[in-house]
Protein backbone atom coordinates (compact mmCIF):
# COMPACT_ATOMS: atom_id res chain seq x y z
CA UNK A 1 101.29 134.18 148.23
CA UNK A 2 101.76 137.78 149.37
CA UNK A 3 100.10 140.92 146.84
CA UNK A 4 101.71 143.72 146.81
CA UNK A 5 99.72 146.78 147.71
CA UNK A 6 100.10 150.39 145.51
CA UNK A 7 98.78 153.65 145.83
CA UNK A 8 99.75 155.91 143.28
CA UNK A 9 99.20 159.77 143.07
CA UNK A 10 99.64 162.09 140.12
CA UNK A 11 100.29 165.85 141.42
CA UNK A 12 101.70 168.92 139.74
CA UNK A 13 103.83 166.39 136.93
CA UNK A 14 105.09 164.30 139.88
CA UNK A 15 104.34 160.41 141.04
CA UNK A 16 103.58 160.24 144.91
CA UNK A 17 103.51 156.86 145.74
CA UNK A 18 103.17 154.22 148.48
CA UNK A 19 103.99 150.20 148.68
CA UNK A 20 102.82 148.22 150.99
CA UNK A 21 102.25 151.19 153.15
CA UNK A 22 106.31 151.73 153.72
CA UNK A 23 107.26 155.78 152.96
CA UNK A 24 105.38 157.80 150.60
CA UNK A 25 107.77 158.97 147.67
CA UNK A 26 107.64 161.92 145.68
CA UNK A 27 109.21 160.66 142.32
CA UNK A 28 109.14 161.03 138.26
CA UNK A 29 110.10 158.67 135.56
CA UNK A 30 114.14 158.78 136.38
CA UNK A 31 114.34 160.28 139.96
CA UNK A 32 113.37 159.88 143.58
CA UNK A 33 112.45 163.39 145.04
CA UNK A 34 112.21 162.66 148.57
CA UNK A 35 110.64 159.79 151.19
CA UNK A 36 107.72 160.89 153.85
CA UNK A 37 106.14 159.40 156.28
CA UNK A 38 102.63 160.54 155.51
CA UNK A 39 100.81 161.09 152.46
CA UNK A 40 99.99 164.75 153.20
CA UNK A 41 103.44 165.67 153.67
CA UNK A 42 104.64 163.99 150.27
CA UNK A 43 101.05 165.98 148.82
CA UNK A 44 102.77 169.13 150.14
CA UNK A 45 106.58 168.33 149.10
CA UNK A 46 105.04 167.69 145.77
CA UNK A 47 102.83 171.31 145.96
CA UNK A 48 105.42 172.95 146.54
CA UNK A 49 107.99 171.88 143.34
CA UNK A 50 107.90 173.34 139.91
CA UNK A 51 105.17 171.51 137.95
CA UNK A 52 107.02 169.12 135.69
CA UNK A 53 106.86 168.09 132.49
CA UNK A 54 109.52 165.06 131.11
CA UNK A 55 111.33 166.24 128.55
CA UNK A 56 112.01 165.01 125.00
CA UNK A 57 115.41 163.96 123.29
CA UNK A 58 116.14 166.70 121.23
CA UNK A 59 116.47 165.42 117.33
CA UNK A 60 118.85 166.71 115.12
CA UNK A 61 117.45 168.80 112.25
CA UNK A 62 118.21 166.94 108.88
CA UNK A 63 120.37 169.12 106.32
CA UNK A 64 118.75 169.51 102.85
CA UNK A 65 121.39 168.90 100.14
């Protein structure tokens, strides 16, 4: 049986990641940034986006009758 093997960065509000040591990808929650082929240049891709923060679903105020 074959394991998977993960390495999993958190930089600047962004996941860089790496399976089974394919590409290294600069992603968050929804998105795929960009592939690399080494860690430092994902590290640097990463760097050099706005730091990010996931945003939340905006709730309707309630109107008070």
């Amino acid at each position: 049986m074959h394991t998977a093997l993960l390495s999993k960065t958190h930089f600047n509000g962004y996941d860089v990641i790496n399976v089974n040591n394919g590409p290294w990808r600069v992603c968050t929650h929804h998105d795929r940034l960009g592939s690399f082929s080494t860690r430092e240049e994902a590290m640097a891709f990463a760097a050099s986006l706005p730091a990010y923060q996931e945003r939340t679903a905006l709730v309707p105020a309630t109107k008070a009758h």
